[in-house]
Protein backbone atom coordinates (compact mmCIF):
# COMPACT_ATOMS: atom_id res chain seq x y z
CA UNK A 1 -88.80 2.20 -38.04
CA UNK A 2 -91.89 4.05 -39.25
CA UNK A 3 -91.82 2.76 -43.06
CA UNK A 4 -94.01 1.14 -44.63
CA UNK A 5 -91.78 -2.00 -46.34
CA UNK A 6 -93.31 -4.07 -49.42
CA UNK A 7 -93.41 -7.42 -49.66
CA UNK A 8 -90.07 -7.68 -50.90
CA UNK A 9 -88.70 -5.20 -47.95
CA UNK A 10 -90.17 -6.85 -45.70
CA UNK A 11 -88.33 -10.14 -46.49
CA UNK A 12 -85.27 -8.82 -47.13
CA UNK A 13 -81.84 -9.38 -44.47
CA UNK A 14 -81.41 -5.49 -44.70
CA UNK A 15 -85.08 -4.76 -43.49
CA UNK A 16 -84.49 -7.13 -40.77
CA UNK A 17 -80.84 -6.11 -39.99
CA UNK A 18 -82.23 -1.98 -39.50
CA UNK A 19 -84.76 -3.61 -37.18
CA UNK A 20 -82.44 -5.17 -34.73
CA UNK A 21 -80.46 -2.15 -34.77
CA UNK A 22 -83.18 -0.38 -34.06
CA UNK A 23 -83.30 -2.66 -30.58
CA UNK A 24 -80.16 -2.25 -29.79
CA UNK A 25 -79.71 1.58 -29.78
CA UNK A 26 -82.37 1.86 -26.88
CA UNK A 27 -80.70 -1.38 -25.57
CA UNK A 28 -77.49 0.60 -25.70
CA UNK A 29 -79.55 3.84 -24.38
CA UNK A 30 -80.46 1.47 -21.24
CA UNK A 31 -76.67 0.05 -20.68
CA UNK A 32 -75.46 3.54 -20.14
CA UNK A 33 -77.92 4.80 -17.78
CA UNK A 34 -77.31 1.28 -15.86
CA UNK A 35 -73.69 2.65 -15.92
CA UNK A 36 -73.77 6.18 -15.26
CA UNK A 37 -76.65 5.34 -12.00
CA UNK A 38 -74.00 2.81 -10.84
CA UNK A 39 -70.77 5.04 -10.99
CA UNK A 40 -72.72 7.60 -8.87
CA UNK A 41 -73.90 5.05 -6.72
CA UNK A 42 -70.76 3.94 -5.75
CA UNK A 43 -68.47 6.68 -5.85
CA UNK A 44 -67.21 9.35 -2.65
CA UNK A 45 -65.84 12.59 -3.17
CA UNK A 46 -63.84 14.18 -0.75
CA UNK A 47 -63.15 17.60 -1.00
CA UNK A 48 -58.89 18.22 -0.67
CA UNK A 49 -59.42 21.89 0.38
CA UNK A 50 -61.97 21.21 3.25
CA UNK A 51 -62.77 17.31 3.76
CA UNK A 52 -66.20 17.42 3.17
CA UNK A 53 -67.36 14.48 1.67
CA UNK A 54 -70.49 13.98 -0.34
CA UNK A 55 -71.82 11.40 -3.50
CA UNK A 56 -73.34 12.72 -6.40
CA UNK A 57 -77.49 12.50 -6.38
CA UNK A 58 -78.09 13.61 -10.54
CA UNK A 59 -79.59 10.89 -12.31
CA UNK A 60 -79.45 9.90 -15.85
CA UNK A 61 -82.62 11.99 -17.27
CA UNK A 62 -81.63 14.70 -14.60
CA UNK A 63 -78.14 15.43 -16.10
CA UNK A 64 -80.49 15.00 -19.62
CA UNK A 65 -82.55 17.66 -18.23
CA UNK A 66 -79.44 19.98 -17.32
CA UNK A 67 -77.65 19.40 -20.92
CA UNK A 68 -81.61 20.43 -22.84
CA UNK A 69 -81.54 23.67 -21.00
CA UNK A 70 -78.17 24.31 -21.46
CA UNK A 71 -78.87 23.89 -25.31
CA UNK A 72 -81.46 26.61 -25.28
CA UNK A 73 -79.11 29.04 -23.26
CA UNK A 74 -76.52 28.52 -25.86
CA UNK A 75 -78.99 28.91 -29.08
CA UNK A 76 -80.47 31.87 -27.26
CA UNK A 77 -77.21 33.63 -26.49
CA UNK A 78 -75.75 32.59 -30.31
CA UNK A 79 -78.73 34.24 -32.14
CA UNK A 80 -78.52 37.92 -29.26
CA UNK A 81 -75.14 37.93 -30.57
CA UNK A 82 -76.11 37.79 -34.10
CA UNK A 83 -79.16 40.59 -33.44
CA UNK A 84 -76.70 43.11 -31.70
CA UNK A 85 -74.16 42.68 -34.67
CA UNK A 86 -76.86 43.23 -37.26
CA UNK A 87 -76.36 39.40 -39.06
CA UNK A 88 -79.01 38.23 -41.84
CA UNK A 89 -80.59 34.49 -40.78
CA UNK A 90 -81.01 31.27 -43.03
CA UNK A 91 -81.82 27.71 -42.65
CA UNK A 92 -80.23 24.94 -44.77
CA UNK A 93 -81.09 21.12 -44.24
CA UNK A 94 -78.67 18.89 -45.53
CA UNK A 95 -79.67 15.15 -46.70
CA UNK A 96 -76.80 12.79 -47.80
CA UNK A 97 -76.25 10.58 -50.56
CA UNK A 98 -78.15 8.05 -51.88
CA UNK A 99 -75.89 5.47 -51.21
CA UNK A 100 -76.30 5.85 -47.86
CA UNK A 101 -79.99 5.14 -47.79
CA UNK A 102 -80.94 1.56 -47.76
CA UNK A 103 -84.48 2.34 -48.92
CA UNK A 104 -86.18 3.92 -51.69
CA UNK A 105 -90.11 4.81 -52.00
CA UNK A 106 -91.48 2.89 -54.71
CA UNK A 107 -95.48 4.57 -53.70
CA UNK A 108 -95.89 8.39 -52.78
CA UNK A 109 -99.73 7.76 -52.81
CA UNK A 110 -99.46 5.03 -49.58
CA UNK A 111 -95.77 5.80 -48.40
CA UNK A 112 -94.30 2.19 -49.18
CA UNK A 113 -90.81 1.51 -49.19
CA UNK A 114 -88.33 -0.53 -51.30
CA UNK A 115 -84.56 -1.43 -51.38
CA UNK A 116 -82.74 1.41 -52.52
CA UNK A 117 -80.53 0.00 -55.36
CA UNK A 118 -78.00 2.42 -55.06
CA UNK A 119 -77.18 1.48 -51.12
CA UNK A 120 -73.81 0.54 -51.01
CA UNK A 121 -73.32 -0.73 -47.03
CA UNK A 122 -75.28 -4.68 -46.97
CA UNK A 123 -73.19 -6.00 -45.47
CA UNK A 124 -72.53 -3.77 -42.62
CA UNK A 125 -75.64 -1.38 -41.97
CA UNK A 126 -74.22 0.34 -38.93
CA UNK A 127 -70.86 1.49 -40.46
CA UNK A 128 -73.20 2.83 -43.21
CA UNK A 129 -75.03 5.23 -40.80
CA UNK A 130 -71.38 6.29 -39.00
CA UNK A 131 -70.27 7.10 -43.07
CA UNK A 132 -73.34 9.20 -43.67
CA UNK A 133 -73.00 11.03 -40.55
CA UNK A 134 -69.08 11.39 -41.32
CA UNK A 135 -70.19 12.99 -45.13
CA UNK A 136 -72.80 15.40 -43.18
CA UNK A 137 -70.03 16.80 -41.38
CA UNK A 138 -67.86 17.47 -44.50
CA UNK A 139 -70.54 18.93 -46.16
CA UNK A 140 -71.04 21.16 -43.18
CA UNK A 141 -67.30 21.92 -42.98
CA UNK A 142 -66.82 22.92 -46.57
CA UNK A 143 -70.18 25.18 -46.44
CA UNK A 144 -69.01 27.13 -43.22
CA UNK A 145 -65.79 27.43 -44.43
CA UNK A 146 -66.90 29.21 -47.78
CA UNK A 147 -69.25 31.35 -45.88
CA UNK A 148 -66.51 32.54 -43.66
CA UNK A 149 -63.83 33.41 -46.26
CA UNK A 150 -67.12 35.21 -48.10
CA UNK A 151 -68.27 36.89 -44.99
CA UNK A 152 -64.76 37.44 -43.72
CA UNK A 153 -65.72 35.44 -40.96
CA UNK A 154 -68.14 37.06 -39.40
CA UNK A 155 -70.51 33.49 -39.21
CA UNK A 156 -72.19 32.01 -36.75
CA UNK A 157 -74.31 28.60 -36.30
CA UNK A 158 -76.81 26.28 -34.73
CA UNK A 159 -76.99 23.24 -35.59
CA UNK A 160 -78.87 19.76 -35.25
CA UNK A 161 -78.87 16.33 -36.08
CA UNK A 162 -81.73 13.54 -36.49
CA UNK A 163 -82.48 11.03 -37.85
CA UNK A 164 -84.98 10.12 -41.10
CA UNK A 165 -87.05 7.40 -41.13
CA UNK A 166 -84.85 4.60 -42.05
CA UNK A 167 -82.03 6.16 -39.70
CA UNK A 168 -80.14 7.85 -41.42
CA UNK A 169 -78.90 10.95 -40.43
CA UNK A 170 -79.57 14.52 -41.62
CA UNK A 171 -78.89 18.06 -40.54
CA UNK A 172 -80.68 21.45 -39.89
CA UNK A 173 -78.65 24.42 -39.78
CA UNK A 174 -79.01 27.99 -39.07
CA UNK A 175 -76.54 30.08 -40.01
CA UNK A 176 -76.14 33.81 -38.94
CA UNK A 177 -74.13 35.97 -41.33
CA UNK A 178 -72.91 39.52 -42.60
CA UNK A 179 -73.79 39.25 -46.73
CA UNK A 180 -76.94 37.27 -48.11
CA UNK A 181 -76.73 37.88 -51.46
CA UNK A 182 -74.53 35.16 -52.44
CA UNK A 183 -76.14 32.17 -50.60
CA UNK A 184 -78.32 30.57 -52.91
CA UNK A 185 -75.24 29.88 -55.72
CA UNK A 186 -72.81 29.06 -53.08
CA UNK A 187 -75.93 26.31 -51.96
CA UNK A 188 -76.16 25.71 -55.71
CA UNK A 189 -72.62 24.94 -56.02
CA UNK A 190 -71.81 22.54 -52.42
CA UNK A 191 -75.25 20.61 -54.27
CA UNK A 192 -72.97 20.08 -56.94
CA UNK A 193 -69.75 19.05 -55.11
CA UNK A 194 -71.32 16.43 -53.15
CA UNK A 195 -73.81 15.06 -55.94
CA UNK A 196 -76.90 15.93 -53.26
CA UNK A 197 -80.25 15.86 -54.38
CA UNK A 198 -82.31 16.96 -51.30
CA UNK A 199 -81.01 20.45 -50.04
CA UNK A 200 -83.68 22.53 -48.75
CA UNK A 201 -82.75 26.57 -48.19
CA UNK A 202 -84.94 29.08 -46.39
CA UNK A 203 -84.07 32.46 -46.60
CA UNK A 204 -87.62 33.64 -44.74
CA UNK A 205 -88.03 36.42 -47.97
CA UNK A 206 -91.51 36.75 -46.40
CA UNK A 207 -89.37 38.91 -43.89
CA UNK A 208 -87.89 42.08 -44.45
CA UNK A 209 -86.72 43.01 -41.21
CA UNK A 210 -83.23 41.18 -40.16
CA UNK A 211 -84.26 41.11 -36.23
CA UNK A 212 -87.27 39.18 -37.81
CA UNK A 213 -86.01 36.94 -39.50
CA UNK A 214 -83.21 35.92 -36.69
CA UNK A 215 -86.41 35.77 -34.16
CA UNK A 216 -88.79 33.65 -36.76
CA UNK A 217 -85.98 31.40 -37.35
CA UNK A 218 -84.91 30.77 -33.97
CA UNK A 219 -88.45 30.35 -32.89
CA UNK A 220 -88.41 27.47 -35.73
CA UNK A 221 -85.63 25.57 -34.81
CA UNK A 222 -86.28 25.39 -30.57
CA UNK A 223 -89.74 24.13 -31.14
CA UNK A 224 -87.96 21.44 -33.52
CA UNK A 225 -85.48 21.32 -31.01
CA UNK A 226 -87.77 20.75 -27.81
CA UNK A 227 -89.20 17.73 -29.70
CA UNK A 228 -85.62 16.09 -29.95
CA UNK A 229 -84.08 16.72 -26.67
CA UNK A 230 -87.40 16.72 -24.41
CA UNK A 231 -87.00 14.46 -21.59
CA UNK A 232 -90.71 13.89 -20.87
CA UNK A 233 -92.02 10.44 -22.37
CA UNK A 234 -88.61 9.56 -22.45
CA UNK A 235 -89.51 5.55 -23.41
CA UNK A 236 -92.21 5.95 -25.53
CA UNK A 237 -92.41 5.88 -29.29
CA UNK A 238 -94.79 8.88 -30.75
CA UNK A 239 -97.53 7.43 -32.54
CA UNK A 240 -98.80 11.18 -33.11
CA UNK A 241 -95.71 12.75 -34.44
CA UNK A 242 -94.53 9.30 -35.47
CA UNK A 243 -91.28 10.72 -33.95
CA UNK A 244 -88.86 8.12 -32.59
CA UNK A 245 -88.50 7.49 -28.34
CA UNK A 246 -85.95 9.75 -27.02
CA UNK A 247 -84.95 6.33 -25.46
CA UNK A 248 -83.86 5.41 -28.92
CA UNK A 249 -82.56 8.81 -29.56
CA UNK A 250 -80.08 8.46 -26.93
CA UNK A 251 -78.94 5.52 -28.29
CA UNK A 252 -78.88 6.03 -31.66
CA UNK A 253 -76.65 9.10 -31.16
CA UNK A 254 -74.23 7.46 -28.58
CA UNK A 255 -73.67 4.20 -30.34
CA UNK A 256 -72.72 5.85 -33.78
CA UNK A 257 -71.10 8.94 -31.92
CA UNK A 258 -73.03 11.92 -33.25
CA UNK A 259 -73.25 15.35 -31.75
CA UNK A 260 -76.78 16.12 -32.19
CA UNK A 261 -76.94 19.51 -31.22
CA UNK A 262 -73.48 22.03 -31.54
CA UNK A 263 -73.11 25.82 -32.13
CA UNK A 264 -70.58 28.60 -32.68
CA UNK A 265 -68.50 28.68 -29.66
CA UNK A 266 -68.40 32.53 -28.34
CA UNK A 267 -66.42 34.15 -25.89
CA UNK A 268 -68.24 32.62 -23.00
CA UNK A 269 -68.00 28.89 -22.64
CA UNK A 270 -71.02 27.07 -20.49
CA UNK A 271 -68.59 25.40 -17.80
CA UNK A 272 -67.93 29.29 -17.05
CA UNK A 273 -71.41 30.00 -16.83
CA UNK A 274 -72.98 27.01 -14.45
CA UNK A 275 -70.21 27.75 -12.15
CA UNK A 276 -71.31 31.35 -12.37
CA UNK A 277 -74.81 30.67 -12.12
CA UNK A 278 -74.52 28.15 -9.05
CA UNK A 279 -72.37 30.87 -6.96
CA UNK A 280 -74.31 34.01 -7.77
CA UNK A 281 -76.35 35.02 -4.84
CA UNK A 282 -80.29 34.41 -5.31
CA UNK A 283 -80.74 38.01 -5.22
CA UNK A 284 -78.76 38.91 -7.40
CA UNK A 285 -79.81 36.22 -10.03
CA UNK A 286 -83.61 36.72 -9.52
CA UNK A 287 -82.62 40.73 -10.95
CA UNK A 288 -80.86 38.89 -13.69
CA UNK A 289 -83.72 36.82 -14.68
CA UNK A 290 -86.25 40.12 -14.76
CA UNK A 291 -83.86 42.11 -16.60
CA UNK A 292 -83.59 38.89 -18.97
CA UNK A 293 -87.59 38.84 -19.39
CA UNK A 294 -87.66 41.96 -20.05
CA UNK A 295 -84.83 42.37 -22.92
CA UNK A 296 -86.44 39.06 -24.53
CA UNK A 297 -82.94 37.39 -24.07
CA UNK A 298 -81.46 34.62 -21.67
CA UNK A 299 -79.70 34.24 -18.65
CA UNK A 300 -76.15 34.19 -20.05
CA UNK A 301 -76.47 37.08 -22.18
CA UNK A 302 -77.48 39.32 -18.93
CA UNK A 303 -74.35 37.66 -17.38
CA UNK A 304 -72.05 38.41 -20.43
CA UNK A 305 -72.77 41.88 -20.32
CA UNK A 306 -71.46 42.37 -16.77
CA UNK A 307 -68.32 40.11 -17.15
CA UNK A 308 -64.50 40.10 -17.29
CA UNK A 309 -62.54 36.52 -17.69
CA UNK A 310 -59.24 36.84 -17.41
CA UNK A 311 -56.98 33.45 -18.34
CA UNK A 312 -53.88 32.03 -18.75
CA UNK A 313 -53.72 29.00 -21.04
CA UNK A 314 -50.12 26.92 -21.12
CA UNK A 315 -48.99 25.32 -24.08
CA UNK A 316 -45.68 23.47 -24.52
CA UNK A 317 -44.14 25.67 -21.74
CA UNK A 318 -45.50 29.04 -22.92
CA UNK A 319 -48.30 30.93 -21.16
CA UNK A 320 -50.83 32.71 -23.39
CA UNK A 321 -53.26 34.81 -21.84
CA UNK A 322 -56.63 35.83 -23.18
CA UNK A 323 -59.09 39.07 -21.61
CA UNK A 324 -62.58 39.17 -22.53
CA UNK A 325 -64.80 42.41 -20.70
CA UNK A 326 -63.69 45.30 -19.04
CA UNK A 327 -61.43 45.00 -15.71
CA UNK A 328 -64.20 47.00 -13.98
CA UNK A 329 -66.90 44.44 -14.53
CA UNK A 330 -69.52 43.24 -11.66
CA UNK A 331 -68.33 39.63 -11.99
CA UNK A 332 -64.32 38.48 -12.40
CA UNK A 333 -63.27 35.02 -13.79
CA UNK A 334 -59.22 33.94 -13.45
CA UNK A 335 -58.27 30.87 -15.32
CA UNK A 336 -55.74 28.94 -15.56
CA UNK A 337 -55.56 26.14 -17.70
CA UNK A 338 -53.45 23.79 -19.43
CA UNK A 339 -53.49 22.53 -23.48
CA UNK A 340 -53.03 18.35 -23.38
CA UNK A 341 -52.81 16.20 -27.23
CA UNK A 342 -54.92 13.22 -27.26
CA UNK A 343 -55.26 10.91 -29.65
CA UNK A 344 -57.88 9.12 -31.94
CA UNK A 345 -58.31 6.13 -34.07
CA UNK A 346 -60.75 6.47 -37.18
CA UNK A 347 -61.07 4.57 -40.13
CA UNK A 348 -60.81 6.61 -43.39
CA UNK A 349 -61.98 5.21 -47.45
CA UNK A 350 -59.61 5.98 -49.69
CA UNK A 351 -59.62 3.46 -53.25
CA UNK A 352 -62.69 1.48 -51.75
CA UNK A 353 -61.05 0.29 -48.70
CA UNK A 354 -60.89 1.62 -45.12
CA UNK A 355 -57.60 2.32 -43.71
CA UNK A 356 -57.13 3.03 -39.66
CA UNK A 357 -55.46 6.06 -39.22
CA UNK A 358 -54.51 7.90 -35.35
CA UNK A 359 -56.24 11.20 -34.99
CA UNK A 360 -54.41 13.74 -32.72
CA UNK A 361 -56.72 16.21 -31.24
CA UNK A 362 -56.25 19.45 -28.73
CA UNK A 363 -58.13 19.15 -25.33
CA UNK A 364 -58.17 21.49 -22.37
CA UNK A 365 -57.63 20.81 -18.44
CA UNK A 366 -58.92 23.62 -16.26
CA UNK A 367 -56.50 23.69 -12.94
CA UNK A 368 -57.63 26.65 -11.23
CA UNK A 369 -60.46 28.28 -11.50
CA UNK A 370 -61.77 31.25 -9.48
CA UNK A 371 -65.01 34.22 -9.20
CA UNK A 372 -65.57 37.22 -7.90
CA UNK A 373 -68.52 39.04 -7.25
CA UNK A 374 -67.39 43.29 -6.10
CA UNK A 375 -64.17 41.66 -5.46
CA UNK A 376 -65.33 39.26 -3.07
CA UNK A 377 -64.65 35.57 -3.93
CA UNK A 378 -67.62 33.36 -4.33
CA UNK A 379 -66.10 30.20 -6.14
CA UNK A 380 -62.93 28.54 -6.01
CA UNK A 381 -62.20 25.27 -8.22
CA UNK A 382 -62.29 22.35 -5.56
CA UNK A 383 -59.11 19.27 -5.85
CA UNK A 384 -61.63 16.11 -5.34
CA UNK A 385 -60.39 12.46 -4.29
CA UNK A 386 -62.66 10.42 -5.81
CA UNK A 387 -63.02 6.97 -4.05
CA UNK A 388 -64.74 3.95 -4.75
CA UNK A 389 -67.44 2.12 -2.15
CA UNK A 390 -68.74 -0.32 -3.71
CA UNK A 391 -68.99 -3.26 -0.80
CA UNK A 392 -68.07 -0.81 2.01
CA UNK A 393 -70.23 -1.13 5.18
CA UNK A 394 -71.93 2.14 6.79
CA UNK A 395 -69.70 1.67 9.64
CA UNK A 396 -66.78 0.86 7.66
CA UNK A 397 -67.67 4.71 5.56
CA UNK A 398 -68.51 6.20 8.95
CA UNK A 399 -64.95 5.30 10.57
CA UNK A 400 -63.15 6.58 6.73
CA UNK A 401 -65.41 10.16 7.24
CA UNK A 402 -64.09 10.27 11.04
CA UNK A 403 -60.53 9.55 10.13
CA UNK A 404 -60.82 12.44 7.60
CA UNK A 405 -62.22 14.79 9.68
CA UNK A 406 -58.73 13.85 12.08
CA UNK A 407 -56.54 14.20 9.21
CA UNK A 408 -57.86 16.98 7.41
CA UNK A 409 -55.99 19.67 9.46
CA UNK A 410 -52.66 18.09 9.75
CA UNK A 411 -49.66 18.45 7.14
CA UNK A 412 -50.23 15.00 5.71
CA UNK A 413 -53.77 16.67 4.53
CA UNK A 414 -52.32 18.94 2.35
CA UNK A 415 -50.20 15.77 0.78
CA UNK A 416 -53.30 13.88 -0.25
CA UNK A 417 -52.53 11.08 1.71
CA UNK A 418 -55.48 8.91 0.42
CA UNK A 419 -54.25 9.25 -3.16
């Protein structure tokens, strides 16, 4: 932690409690990438449609890598949308309550810390940070939701989590919306809700132009951004920002099961878009890029614009089906995909005690999924058997491949005999 504890601090269980957590979040960090390097290592997949086998070669960082440049794609595309539609741009940063800070500083002049009287979670430091986190997103909820019932809900957002100095979480948000006017009493007002002393609003007045402002406070947030989710010196701690190790980022955020980075969800969700991406020809994509360059957008807004997704979602034995773009469009998605309830257990206050309660939530399983590019077919969803090797021989692999390559043009193929 990069606090400065007094004397008192310094003795105290809680100081010593935040440390070890501290170690365990990039000892937690390590676990999973010991997990996720082994599952890859271990694991065949074996294509149903044409028997091709193959093991997965991303690493930990890599897929790290893949999810940091997905998050500027997304921020990108979020804020195009809001310049085409003419939105006004803000920034809010939301701190929690007091209670949820275990220290206090006691000297501005030298930056020392105390125990925060008010901190109501001694006895059990890491619920305390799951709590705070939990009150960040209610705060969030209630804003957006007042915003869209003003704005009719025309809203959109980016948003990201970190954490302070004594790990504690707190929240940057950009919001994109139709009316202005009315933000600083609605902030007023959510301050007073929540009791929250430390809510900091930027409405970048030094701008009059909306395109701007949407640019200047983009431009903010990814360099803030880049610092968070940057791969590169991914173990060490850094002394000159006196920013915490992405190592202990990782683990911070996994362990107490925060989203650090989320945004509004548009018409054009990313698992469309790497599939697109992977299967467009080079050429094609290399025009894409210029033409991206040269509108000072991304990517997936060039690919929006020439787009149609056609798809059929089933719930409870009913088929509802959803078109985005027009039919004529360069590039054609068909979807089919099916609604499935799952189910969650959280742990809710209510009269100063926690009560477990099950949590049923909507999730989505794609079952076909196919592109076209001028009507020809570059992508079709692939049925993979997944099968584990750990303590196979080479020979022993080589003689499963060969009897696959037998098998895979008989009937019993098309029965998936290995599952």
């Amino acid at each position: 932690m990069n606090i400065k504890p007094c004397r008192r601090l310094n003795k105290s269980s809680i100081f010593q409690n935040f440390k070890e957590l501290e170690t365990n979040f990039i000892f937690e960090s390590k676990v999973r990438e010991n997990k996720y390097n082994s599952f890859i290592k271990d694991k065949l997949f074996i294509n149903e449609l044409t028997g091709d086998s193959f093991k997965l070669e991303a690493k930990y960082l890599d897929k790290m890598s893949e999810y940091n440049q997905q998050i500027f794609q997304n921020s990108k595309f979020v804020s195009d949308y809001a310049l085409k539609n003419n939105y006004n741009a803000f920034i809010l940063t939301l701190t929690g309550e007091s209670k949820y800070y275990p220290f206090s500083m006691v000297n501005k002049e030298y930056g020392i810390y105390d125990i925060n009287p008010n901190y109501e979670f001694k006895d059990n430091e890491e619920l305390g940070l799951k709590k705070a986190y939990e009150q960040l997103q209610k705060i969030f909820r209630r804003f957006y939701k007042t915003l869209k019932k003003y704005n009719k809900g025309k809203v959109l957002f980016i948003k990201v989590v970190e954490p302070h100095k004594s790990m504690v979480p707190h929240m940057h948000i950009i919001f994109f919306v139709e009316k202005i006017d009315k933000v600083e009493d609605q902030v007023e007002r959510l301050k007073e809700k929540f009791n929250l002393n430390q809510v900091k609003l930027d409405l970048f007045e030094e701008h009059d132009n909306k395109e701007v402002k949407i640019r200047s406070a983009l431009s903010y947030f990814l360099k803030y951004m880049r610092k968070s989710f940057d791969t590169k010196d991914f173990n060490n701690w850094n002394k000159k920002s006196k920013k915490y190790s992405k190592r202990f980022l990782d683990g911070w955020k996994k362990e107490l099961g925060i989203l650090m980075f989320s945004c509004s969800r548009l018409d054009f969700p990313s698992y469309i878009y790497k599939k697109i991406y992977k299967s467009l020809p080079k050429e094609l994509k290399d025009d894409f890029l210029k033409k991206a360059k040269k509108d000072k957008t991304v990517l997936k807004s060039i690919i929006r614009e020439n787009l149609y997704i056609e798809s059929d979602t089933y719930i409870d034995n009913k088929v509802k089906t959803k078109i985005i773009g027009k039919e004529d469009a360069l590039i054609k998605v068909y979807l089919k995909k099916e609604r499935i309830i799952k189910e969650k257990i959280e742990y809710i206050r209510k009269h100063g005690k926690y009560k477990k309660y099950l949590k049923k939530f909507y999730n989505y399983k794609i079952h076909e999924m196919d592109i076209y590019l001028n009507d020809f077919q570059i992508y079709e969803k692939p049925k993979f058997i997944k099968l584990n090797i750990k303590g196979i021989s080479e020979k022993q692999l080589s003689d499963l491949k060969q009897e696959i390559l037998k098998l895979k043009n008989t009937v019993a193929w098309s029965f998936n005999f290995l599952l």
